[in-house]
Each structure stands twice: as C-alpha cells, then as structure tokens.
Protein backbone atom coordinates (compact mmCIF):
# COMPACT_ATOMS: atom_id res chain seq x y z
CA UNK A 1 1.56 -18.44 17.39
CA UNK A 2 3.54 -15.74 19.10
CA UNK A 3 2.40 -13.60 16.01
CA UNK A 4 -1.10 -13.60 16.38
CA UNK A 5 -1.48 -10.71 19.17
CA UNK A 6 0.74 -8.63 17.57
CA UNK A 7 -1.20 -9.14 14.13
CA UNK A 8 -4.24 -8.65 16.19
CA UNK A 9 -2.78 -5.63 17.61
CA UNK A 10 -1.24 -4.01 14.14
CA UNK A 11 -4.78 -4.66 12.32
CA UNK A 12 -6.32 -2.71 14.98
CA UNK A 13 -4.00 0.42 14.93
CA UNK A 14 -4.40 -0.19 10.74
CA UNK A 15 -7.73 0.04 10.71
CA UNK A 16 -8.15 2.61 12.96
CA UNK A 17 -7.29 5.55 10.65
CA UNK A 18 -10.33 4.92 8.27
CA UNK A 19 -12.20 6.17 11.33
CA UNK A 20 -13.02 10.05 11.02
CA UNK A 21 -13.64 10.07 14.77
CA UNK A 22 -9.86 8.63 15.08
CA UNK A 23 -8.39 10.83 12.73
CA UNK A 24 -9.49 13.73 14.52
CA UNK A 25 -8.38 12.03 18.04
CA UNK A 26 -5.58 12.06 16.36
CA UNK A 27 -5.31 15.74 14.81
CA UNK A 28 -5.54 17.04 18.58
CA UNK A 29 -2.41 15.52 19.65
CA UNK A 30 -0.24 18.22 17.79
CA UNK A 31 3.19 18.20 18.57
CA UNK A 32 2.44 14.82 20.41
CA UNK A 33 1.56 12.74 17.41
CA UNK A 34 5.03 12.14 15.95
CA UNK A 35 6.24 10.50 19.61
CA UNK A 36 2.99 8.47 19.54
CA UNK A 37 2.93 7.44 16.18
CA UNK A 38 6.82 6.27 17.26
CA UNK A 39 5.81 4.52 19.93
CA UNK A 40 2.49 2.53 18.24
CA UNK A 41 5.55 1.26 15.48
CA UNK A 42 7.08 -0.72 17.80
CA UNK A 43 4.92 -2.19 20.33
CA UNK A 44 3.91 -4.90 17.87
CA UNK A 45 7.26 -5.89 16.67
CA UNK A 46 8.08 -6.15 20.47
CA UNK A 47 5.25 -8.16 21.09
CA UNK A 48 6.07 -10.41 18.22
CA UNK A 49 9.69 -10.54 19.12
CA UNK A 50 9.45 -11.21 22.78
CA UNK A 51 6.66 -14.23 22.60
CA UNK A 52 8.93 -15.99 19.38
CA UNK A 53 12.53 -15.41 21.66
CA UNK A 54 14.35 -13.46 19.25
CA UNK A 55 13.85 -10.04 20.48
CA UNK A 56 16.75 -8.10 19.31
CA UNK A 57 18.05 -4.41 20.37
CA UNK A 58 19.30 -3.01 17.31
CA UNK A 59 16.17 -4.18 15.72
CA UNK A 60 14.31 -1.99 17.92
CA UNK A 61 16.41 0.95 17.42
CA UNK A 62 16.57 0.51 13.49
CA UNK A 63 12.48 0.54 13.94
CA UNK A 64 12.36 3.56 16.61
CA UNK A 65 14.59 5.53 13.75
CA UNK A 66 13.01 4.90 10.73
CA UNK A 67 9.41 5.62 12.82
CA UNK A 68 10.81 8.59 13.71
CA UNK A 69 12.01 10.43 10.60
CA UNK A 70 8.12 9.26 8.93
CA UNK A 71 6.51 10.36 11.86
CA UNK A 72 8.47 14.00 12.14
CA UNK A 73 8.96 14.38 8.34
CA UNK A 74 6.47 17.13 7.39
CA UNK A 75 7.10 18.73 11.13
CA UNK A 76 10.61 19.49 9.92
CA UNK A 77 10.37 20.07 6.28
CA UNK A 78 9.06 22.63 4.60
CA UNK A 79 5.85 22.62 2.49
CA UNK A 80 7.91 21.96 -0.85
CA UNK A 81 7.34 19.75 -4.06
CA UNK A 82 10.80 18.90 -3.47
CA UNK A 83 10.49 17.62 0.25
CA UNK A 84 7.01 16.05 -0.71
CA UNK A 85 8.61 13.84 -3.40
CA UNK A 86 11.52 12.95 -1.45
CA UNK A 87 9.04 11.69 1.38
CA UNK A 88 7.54 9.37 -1.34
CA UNK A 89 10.91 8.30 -1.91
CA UNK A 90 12.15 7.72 1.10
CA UNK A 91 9.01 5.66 2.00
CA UNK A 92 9.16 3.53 -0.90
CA UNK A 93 12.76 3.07 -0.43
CA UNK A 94 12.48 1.21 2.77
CA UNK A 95 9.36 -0.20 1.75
CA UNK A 96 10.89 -2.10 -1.25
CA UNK A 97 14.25 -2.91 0.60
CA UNK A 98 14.59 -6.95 3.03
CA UNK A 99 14.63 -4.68 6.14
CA UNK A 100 11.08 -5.68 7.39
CA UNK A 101 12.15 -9.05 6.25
CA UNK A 102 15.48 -8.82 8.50
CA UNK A 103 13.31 -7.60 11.51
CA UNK A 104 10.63 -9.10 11.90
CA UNK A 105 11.95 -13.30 11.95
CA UNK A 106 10.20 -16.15 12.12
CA UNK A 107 12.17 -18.64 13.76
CA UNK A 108 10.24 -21.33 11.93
CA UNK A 109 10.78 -19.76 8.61
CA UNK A 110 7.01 -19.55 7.67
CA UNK A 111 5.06 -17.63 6.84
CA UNK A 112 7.51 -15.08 7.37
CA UNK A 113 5.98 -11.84 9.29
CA UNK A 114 7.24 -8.68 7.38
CA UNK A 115 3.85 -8.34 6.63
CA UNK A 116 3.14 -6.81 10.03
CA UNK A 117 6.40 -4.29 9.55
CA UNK A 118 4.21 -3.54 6.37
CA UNK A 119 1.27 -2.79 7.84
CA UNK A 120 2.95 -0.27 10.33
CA UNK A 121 4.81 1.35 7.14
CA UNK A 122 1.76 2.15 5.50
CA UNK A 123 -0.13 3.24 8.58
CA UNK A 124 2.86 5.83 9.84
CA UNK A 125 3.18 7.11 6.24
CA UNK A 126 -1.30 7.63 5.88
CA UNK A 127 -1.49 9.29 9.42
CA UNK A 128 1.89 11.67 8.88
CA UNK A 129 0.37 12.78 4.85
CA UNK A 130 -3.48 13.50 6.40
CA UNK A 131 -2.36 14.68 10.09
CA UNK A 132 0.15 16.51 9.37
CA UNK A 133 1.03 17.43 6.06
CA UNK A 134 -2.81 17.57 5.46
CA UNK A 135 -3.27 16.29 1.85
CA UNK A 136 -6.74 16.82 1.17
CA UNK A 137 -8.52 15.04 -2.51
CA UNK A 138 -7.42 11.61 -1.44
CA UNK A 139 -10.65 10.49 -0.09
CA UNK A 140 -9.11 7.31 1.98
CA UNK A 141 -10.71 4.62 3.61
CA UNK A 142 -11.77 1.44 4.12
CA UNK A 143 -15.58 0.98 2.66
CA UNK A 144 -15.79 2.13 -1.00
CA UNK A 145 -18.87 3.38 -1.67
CA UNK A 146 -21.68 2.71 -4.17
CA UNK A 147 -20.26 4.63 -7.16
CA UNK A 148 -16.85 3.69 -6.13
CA UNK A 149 -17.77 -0.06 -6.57
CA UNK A 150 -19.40 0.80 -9.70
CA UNK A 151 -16.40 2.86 -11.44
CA UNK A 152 -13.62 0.54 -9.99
CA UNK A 153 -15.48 -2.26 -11.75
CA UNK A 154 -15.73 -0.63 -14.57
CA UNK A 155 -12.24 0.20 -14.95
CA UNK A 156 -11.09 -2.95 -14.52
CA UNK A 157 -13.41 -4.17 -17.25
CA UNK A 158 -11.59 -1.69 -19.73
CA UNK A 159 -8.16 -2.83 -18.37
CA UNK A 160 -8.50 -6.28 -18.54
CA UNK A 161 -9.03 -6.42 -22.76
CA UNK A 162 -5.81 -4.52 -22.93
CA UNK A 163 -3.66 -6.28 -20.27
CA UNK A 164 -4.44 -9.63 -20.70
CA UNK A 165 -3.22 -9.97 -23.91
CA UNK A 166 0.29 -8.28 -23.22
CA UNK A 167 0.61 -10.38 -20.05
CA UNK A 168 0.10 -13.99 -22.04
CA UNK A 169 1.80 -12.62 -24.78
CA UNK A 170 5.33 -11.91 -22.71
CA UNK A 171 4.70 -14.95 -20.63
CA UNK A 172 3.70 -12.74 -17.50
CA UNK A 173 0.99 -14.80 -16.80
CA UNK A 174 -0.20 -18.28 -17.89
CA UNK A 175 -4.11 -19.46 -17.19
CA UNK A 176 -4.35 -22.84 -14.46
CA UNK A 177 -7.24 -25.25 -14.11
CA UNK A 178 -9.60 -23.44 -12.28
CA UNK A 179 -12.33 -25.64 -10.44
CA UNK A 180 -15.18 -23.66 -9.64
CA UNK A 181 -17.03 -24.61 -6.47
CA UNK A 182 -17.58 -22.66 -2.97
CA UNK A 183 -13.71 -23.43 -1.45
CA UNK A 184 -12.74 -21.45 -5.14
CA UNK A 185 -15.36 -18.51 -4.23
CA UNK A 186 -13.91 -18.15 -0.24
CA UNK A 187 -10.53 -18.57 -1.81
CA UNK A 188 -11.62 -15.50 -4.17
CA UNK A 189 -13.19 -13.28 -1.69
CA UNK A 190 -10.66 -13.57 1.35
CA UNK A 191 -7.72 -12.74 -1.90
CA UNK A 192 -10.00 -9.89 -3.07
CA UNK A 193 -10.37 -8.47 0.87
CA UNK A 194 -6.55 -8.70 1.22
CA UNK A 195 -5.52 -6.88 -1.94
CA UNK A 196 -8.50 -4.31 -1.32
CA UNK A 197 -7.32 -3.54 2.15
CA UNK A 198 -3.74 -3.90 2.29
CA UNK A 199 -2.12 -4.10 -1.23
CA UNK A 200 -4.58 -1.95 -3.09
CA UNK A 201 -4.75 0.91 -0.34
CA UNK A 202 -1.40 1.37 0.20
CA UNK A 203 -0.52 1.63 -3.20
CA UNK A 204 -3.04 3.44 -4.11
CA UNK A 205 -2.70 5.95 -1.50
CA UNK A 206 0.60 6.11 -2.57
CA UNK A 207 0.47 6.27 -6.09
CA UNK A 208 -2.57 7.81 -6.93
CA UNK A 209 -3.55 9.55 -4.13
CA UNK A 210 -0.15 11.55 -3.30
CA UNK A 211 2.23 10.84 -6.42
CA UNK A 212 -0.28 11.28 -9.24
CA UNK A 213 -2.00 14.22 -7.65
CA UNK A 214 1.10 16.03 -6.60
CA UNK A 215 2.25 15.62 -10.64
CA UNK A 216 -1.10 16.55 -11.86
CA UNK A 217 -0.90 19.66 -9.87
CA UNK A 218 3.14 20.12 -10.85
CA UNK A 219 3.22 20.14 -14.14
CA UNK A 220 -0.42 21.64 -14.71
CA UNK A 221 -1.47 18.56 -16.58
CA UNK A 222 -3.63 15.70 -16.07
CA UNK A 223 -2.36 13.39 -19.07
CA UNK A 224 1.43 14.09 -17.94
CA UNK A 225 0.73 13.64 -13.99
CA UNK A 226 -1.47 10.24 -15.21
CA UNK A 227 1.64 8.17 -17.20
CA UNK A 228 4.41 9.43 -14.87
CA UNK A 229 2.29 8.26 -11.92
CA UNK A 230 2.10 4.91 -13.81
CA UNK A 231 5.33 4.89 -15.22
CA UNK A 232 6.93 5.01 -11.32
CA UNK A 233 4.57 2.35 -10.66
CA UNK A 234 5.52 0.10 -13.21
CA UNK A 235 9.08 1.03 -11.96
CA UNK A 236 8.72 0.42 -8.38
CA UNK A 237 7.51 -3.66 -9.41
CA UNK A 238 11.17 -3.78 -11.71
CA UNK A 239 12.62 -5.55 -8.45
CA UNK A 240 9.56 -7.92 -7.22
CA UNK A 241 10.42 -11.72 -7.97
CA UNK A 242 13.75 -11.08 -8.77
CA UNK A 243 15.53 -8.19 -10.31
CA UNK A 244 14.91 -7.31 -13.33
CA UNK A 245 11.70 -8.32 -13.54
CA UNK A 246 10.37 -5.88 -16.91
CA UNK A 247 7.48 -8.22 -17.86
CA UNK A 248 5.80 -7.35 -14.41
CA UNK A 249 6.96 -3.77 -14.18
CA UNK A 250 5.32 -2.97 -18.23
CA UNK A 251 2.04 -4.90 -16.83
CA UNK A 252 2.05 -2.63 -13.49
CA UNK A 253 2.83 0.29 -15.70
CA UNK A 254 -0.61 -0.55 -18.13
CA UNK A 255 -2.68 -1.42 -15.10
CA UNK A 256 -1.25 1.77 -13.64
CA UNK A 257 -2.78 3.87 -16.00
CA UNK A 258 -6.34 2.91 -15.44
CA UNK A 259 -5.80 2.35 -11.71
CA UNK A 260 -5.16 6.20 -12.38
CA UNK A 261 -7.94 6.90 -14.53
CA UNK A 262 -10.20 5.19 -12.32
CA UNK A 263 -9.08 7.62 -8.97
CA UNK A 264 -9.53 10.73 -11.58
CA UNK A 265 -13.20 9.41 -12.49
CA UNK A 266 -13.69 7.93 -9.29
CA UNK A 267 -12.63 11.21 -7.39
CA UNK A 268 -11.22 8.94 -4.41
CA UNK A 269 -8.44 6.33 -3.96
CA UNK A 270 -11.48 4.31 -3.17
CA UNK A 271 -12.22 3.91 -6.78
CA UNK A 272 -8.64 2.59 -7.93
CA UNK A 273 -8.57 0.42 -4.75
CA UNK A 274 -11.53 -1.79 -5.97
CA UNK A 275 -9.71 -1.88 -9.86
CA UNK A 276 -6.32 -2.66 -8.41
CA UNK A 277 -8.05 -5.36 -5.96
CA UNK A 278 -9.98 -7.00 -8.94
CA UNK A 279 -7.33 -6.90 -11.25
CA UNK A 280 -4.80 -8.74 -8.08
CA UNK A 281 -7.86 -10.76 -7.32
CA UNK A 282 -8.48 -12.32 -11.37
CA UNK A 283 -4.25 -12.79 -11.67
CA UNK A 284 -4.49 -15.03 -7.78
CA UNK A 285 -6.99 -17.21 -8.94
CA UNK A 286 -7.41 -17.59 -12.49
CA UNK A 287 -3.20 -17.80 -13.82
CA UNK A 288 -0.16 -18.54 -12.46
C-alpha cells in the first residue's frame, strides 16, 4: 500500500483548488507560485517511490522539468493566441504520451499508479491558466450547481439519441447483462464521482473551458469555435486503446459537441462536467 499516502496526499492538493479561499492563498504567492507549484509535483511521486523501493533520480528530474515549464509557462510567454494554444499542446502532449506510466511503477504491476502523475498534470495546468494566466468564463469547480445539474442532464439526454446509435452501429459499444440491484447502483455512483471529478473536469477544463473559448473568441464565431473544440477532442481519443482507434475518436467528436453546447448553455465547465460524467457513467455500466 505504499500508494495510499501519496494518493491521500495528491487528492488533497487536487481538491484544494476548487476552494476560492485557496485560490486566492494562492494568487498572493506571485513570483513564488511557479517554485511551489514545482515542488507540490513531486512530493507525492517521492512518497510513492520511496515506500514501493523504486525511487529513481532521473525520474525525479524528468518530473521537476516538466513541473517547471507548466508552472512558469504564462510567466515567460507572452499573452498570445499563439503561446496559449501551444500551452494546450504541450499539456496534452505529455498528458497522452506512457511517461506517467514510466514514472510512476508499480512493482506489482497493478493497478498501475499513473493516475496520481495525472492528477498532478491536471492540477499544475488549472492553477498556472486561473493564477497566472487568469482565464476568467471557466467557472471551475468541484460542486455543480442546481442549474448545472439540470442542463448537464439535459444535454446528455439530447446526446444520447444521437450517439447511441452510431456507437452500436460501428461496433464502439455493445450492451452487457446488466443486473440491477444496490452493488449495480454503488458501482454506478462511485463510476459517475470518478468521471465527474477527474475525467470530466480535466477535460472539460481543457476542452471547453480554455480550447473552445479561446476559438470562440479567435475566430469571432460560436458555431466554428464549437466543432473545432470537438473535432480536437475527438482527435485527442484517436490513440486511446490502441492507435488508430477512429470508432472512439468520431464518438468523442459527437459527444464533444454537446459536451460543448452544454458549457455554452450551461455558462460553466460545471455544466459539461455532469454531461461528460453521465455519458462515461451509462458507457461503464450499461455496454462493454
């Protein structure tokens, strides 16, 4: 279990940013903040790495550098469109690449513990876009609220009638026994928690919050900001479960377009979080 406290400890600094009192905590440390933000990256992976006896040095430094450039990005670069998107790149670049996977080893195998390299990833890039390069019209956090629920759900009612269809029809997705009982509902609602608060906000931050809005804004159009937003998305899935993997990158791509439209309705990430966690939710426990 030489995971556990630094899981325990990554959750913590995770969830800490959906705190307004934290975030300004934060927006005080000025030129501090990068070396901080640094520093949090790492602790965890040495925490992990010392307790499972495969601490490594060159892990650490690969780590401490990639920290680094997310953490100083928008203190170096200027306040471009160009410097913006290449930030989205260069976070989704490592994001999609084995290098989590390479650092952070289990010696057992499983479950492997990228996930907590992840975590950090996400966190480093949300504090660096709302601390420093001071994004406003994202509206993150944590706790959607009531009309948030309401238009998330709704989207995902509209998406599902034109999804579905395209996923069984390109064999994307095929529909399991489902028995329904309490074990099935804890199953569903500890899936839906995890999408909603790792998988759905990152992306969504991401995707919606930065990449859509930035195009919007770009290109003076909402329609044209929407599908390229949801065309990248669809891209960015063309390597998951093996490369090239179209049928899940065209479904990402559809879904992409309402997880858009639901941010635009919803006025808040918050909104496309629930749609995106829904839609994750229904695909985990009803196919295969």
């Amino acid at each position: 279990m030489a995971v556990l406290p630094a899981l325990l400890l990554e959750a913590a600094m995770y969830i800490a940013p959906g705190f307004a009192a934290v975030r300004e905590r934060l927006g005080r440390l000025g030129g501090w903040l990068a070396p901080v933000l640094t520093g949090s990256a790492v602790v965890p992976y040495v925490v992990m790495s010392v307790g499972a006896g495969n601490f490594r040095l060159e892990h650490l430094g690969a780590l401490i550098v990639l920290a680094g450039v997310a953490a100083l990005w928008f203190r170096v670069t200027p306040r471009l469109p160009a410097f913006d998107l290449l930030f989205l790149v260069f976070m989704a670049g490592v994001y999609l690449t084995r290098v989590f996977v390479e650092i952070y080893v289990n010696p057992s195998g499983k479950p492997p513990f990228d996930i907590l390299g992840r975590m950090m990833w996400v966190r480093l890039g949300i504090i660096s876009v709302l601390m420093v390069r001071k994004v406003e019209g994202v509206e993150f956090g944590f706790l959607p609220r009531r009309r948030e629920w309401a238009v998330g759900t709704a989207h995902f009612l509209l998406l599902m009638p034109v999804v579905l269809p395209v996923a069984l029809w390109i064999g994307f997705v095929h529909p399991k026994e489902v028995v329904f009982g309490m074990k099935t509902l804890a199953a569903a609602a500890g899936t839906f928690i995890g999408m909603l608060w790792v998988v759905a906000l990152g992306e969504e931050f991401f995707f919606r919050g930065l990449l859509q809005q930035w195009l919007e804004r770009w290109t003076g159009s909402f329609p044209a900001g929407l599908a390229m937003a949801a065309f990248v998305f669809g891209a960015a899935h063309i390597t998951a479960r093996g490369f090239p993997n179209w049928r899940y990158s065209l479904v990402a791509m559809i879904a992409g377009v309402f997880y858009g439209l639901a941010y635009a309705r919803g006025k808040s990430i918050r909104a496309s979080m629930v749609t995106h966690a829904l839609v994750n939710t229904a695909w985990r426990v009803f196919f295969s």
